[in-house]
C-alpha atoms as a PDB file:
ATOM      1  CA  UNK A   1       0.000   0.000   0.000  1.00  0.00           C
ATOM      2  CA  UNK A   2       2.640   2.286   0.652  1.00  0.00           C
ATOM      3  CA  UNK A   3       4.915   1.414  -2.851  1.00  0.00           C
ATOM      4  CA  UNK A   4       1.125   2.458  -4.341  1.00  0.00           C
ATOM      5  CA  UNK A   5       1.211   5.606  -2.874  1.00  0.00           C
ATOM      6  CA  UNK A   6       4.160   6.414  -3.802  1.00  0.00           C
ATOM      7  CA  UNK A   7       4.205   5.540  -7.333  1.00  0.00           C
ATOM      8  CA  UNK A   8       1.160   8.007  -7.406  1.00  0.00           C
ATOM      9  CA  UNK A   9       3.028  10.410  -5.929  1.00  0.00           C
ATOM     10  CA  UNK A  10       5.705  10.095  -8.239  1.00  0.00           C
ATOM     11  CA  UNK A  11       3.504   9.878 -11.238  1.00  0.00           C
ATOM     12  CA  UNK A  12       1.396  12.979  -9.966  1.00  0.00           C
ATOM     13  CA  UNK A  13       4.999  15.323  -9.598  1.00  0.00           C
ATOM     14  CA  UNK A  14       6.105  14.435 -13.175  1.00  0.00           C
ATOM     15  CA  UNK A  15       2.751  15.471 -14.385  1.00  0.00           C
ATOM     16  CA  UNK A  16       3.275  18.697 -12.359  1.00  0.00           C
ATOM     17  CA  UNK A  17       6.721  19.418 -13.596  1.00  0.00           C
ATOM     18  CA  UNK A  18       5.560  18.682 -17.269  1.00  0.00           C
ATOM     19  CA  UNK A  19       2.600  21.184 -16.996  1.00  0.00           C
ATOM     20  CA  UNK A  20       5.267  23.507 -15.196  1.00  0.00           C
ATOM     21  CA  UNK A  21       7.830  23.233 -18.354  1.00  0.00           C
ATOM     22  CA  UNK A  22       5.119  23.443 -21.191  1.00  0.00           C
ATOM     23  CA  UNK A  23       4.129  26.527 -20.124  1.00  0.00           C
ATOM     24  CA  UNK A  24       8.134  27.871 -18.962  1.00  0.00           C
ATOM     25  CA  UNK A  25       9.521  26.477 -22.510  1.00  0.00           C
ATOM     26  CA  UNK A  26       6.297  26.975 -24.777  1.00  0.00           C
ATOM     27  CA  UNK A  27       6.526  30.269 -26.916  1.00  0.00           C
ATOM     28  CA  UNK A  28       5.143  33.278 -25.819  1.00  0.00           C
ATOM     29  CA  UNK A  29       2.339  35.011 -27.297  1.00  0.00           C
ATOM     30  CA  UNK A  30       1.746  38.996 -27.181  1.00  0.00           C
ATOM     31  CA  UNK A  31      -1.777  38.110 -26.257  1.00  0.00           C
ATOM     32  CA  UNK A  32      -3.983  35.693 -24.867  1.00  0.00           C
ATOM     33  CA  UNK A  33      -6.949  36.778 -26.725  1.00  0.00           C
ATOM     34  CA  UNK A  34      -7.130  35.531 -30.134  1.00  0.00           C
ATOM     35  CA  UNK A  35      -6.137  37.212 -33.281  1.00  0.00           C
ATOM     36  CA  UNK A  36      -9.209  37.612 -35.720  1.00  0.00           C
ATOM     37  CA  UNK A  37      -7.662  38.317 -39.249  1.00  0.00           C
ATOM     38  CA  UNK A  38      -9.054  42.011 -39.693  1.00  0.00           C
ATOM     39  CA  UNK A  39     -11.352  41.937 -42.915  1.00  0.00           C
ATOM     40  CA  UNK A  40     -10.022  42.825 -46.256  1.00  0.00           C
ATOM     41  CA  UNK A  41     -11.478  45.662 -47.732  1.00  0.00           C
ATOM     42  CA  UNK A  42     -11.976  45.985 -51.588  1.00  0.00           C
ATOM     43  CA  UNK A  43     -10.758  49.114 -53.140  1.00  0.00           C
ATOM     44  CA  UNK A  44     -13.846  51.400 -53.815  1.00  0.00           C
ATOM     45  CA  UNK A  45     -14.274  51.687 -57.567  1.00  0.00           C
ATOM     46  CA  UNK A  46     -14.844  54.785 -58.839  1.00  0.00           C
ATOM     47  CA  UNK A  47     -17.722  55.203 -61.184  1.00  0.00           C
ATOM     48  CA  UNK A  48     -17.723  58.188 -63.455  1.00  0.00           C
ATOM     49  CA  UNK A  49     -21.319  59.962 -64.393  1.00  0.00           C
ATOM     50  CA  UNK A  50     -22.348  59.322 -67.888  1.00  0.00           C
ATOM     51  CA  UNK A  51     -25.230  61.663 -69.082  1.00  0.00           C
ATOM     52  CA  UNK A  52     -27.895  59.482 -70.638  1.00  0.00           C
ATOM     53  CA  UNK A  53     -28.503  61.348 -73.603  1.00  0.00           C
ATOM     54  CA  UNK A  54     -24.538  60.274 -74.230  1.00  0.00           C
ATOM     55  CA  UNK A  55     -26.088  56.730 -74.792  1.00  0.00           C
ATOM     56  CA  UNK A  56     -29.331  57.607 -76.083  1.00  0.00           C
ATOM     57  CA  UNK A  57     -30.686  56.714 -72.882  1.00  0.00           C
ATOM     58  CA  UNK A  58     -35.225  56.402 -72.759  1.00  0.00           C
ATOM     59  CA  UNK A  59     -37.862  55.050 -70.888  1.00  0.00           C
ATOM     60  CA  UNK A  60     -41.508  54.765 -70.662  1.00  0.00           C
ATOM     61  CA  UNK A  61     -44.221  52.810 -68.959  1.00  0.00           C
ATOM     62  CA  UNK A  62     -46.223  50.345 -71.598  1.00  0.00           C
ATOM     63  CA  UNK A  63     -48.976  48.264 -71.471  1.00  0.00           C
ATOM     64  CA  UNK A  64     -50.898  49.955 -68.813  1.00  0.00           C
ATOM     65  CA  UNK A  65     -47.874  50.996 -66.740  1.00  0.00           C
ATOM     66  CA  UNK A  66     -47.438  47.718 -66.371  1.00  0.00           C
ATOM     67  CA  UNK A  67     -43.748  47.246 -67.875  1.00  0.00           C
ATOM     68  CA  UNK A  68     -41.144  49.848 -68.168  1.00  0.00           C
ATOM     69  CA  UNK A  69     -39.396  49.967 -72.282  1.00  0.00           C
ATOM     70  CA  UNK A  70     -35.931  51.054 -71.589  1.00  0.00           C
ATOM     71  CA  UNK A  71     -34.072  51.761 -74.623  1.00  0.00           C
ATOM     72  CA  UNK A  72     -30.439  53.102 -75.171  1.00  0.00           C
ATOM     73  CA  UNK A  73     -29.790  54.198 -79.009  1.00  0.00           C
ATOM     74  CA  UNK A  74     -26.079  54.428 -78.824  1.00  0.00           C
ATOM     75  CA  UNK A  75     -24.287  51.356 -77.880  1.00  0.00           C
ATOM     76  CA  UNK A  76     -20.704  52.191 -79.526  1.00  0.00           C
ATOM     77  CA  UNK A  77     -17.702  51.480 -77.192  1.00  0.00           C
ATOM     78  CA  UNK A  78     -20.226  49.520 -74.723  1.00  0.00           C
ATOM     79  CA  UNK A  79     -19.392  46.128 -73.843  1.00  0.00           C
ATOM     80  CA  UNK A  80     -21.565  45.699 -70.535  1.00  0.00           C
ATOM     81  CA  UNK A  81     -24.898  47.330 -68.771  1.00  0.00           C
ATOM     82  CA  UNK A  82     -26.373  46.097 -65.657  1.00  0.00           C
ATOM     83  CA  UNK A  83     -29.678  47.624 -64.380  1.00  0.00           C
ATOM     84  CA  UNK A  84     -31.364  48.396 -61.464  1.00  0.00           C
ATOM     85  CA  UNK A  85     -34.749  49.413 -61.749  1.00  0.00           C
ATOM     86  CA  UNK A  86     -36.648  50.857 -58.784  1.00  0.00           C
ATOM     87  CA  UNK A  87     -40.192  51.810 -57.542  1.00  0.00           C
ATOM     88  CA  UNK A  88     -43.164  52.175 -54.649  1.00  0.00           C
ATOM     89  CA  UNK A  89     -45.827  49.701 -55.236  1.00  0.00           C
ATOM     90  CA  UNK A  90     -49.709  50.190 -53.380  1.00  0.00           C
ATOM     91  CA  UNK A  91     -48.929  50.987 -50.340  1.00  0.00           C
ATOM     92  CA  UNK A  92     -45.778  52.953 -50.497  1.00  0.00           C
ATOM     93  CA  UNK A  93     -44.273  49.243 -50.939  1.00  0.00           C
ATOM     94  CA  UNK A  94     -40.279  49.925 -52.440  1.00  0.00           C
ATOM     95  CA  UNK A  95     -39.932  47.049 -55.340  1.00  0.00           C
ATOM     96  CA  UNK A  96     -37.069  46.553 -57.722  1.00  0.00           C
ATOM     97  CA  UNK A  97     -35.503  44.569 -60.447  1.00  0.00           C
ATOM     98  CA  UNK A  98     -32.084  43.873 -61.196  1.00  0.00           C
ATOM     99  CA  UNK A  99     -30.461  42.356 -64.149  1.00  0.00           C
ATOM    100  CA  UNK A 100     -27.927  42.717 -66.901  1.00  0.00           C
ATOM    101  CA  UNK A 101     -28.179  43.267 -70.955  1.00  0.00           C
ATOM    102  CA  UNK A 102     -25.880  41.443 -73.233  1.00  0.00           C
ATOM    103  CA  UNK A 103     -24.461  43.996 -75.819  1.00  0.00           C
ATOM    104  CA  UNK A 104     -23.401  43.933 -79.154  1.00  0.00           C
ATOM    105  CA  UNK A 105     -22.063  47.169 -80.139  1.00  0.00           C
ATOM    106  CA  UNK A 106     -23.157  49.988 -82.455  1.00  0.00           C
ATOM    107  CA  UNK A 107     -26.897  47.849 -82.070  1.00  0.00           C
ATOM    108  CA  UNK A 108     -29.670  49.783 -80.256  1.00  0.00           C
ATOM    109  CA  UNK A 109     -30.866  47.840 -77.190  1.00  0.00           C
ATOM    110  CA  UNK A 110     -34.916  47.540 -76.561  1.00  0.00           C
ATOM    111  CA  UNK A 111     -35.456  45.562 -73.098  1.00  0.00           C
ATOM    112  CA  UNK A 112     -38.638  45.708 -71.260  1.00  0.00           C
ATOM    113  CA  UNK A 113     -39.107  45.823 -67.591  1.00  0.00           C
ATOM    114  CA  UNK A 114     -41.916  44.281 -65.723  1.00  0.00           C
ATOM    115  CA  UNK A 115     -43.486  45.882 -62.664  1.00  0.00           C
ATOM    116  CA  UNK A 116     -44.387  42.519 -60.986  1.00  0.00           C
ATOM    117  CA  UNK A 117     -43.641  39.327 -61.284  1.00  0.00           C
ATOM    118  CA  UNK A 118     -43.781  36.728 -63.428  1.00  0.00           C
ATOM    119  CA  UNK A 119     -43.510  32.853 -63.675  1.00  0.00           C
ATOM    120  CA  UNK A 120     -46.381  31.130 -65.417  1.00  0.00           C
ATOM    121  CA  UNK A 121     -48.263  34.008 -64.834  1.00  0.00           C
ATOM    122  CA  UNK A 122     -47.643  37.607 -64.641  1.00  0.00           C
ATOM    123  CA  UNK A 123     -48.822  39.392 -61.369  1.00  0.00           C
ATOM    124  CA  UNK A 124     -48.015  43.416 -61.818  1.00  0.00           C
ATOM    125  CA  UNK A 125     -47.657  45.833 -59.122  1.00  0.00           C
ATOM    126  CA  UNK A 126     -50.434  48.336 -58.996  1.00  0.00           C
ATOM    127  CA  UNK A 127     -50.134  51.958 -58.553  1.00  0.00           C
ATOM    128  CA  UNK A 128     -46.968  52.218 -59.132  1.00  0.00           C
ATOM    129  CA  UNK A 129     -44.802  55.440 -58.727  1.00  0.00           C
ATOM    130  CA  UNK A 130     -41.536  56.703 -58.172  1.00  0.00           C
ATOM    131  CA  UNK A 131     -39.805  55.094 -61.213  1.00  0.00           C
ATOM    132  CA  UNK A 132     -35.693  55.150 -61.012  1.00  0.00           C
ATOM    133  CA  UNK A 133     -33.694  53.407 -63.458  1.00  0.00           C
ATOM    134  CA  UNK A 134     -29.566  53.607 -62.342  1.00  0.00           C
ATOM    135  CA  UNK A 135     -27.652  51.966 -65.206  1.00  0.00           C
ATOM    136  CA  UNK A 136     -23.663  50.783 -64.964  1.00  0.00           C
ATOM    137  CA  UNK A 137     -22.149  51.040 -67.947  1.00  0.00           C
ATOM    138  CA  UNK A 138     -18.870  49.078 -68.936  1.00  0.00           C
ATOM    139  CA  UNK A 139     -16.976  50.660 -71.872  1.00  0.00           C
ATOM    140  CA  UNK A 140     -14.181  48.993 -73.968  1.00  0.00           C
ATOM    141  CA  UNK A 141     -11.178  50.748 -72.185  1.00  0.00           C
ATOM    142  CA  UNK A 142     -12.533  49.391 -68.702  1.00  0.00           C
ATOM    143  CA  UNK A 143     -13.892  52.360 -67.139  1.00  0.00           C
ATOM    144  CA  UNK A 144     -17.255  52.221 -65.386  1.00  0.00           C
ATOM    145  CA  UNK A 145     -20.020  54.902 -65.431  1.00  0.00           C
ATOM    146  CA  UNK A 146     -22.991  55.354 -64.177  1.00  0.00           C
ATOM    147  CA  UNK A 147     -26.130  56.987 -66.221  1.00  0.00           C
ATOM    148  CA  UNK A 148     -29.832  57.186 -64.510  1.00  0.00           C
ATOM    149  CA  UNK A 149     -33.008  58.354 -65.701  1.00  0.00           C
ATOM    150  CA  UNK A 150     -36.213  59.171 -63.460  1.00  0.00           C
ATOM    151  CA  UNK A 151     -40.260  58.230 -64.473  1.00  0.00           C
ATOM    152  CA  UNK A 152     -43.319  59.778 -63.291  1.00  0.00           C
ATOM    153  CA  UNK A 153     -45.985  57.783 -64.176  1.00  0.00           C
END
């Protein structure tokens, strides 16, 4: 009984002086709190104004004021749009659509807009108002722009 007590007594020091020398010999850090990588941050793009009439830039509500027809005459030295259309719904509800127009240059673009939506059938928005169309424009030497045009309906 007493060989057992001391072979836990032995065994129980060298457990001691191992937890003592980890934390003697293990490096030191600056901190104990953890590091959280700080976020990377994009560089902010810087989007020029382009006039629409530059582009040839129209819109109007069709079919009841039920679909917007945006249509940009001049497509020379595009190679991109994407659109965001905005607009209050019945009850001051904001609604938008976003999407993005292939573009084949020195072609004028027709695309039409529906206020709603659509799958196998179309359910529009009703009295709608406020109509905001922001385009990005992509030209061939890289630059970005910006070009918007405002409805009242």
């Amino acid at each position: 009984m007493k060989n057992q007590k001391v072979i836990i007594g032995i065994v129980v020091g060298l457990l001691v002086l191992v937890g003592v020398g980890y934390f003697i010999f293990s490096p030191k850090k600056s901190s104990s709190i953890p590091q959280v990588p700080e976020p990377q941050v994009a560089e902010e793009e810087t989007i020029l104004t382009l006039p629409p009439e530059d582009i040839g830039l129209t819109i109007k509500a069709i079919e009841n004021n039920r679909k917007v027809l945006m249509e940009i005459a001049n497509t020379s030295g595009l190679t991109s749009l994407d659109y965001e259309l905005s607009y209050t719904s019945k009850g001051d509800i904001p609604r938008g659509v976003l999407g993005t127009i292939d573009v084949e240059s020195n072609k004028p673009i027709k695309h039409e807009i529906v206020l709603g939506t659509c799958s196998d059938v179309c359910h529009y928005d009703e009295e709608v108002s406020d109509i905001k169309l922001i385009l990005k424009v992509t030209k061939t030497d890289g630059k970005v722009y910006q070009s918007q045009k405002t409805l009242e309906i």
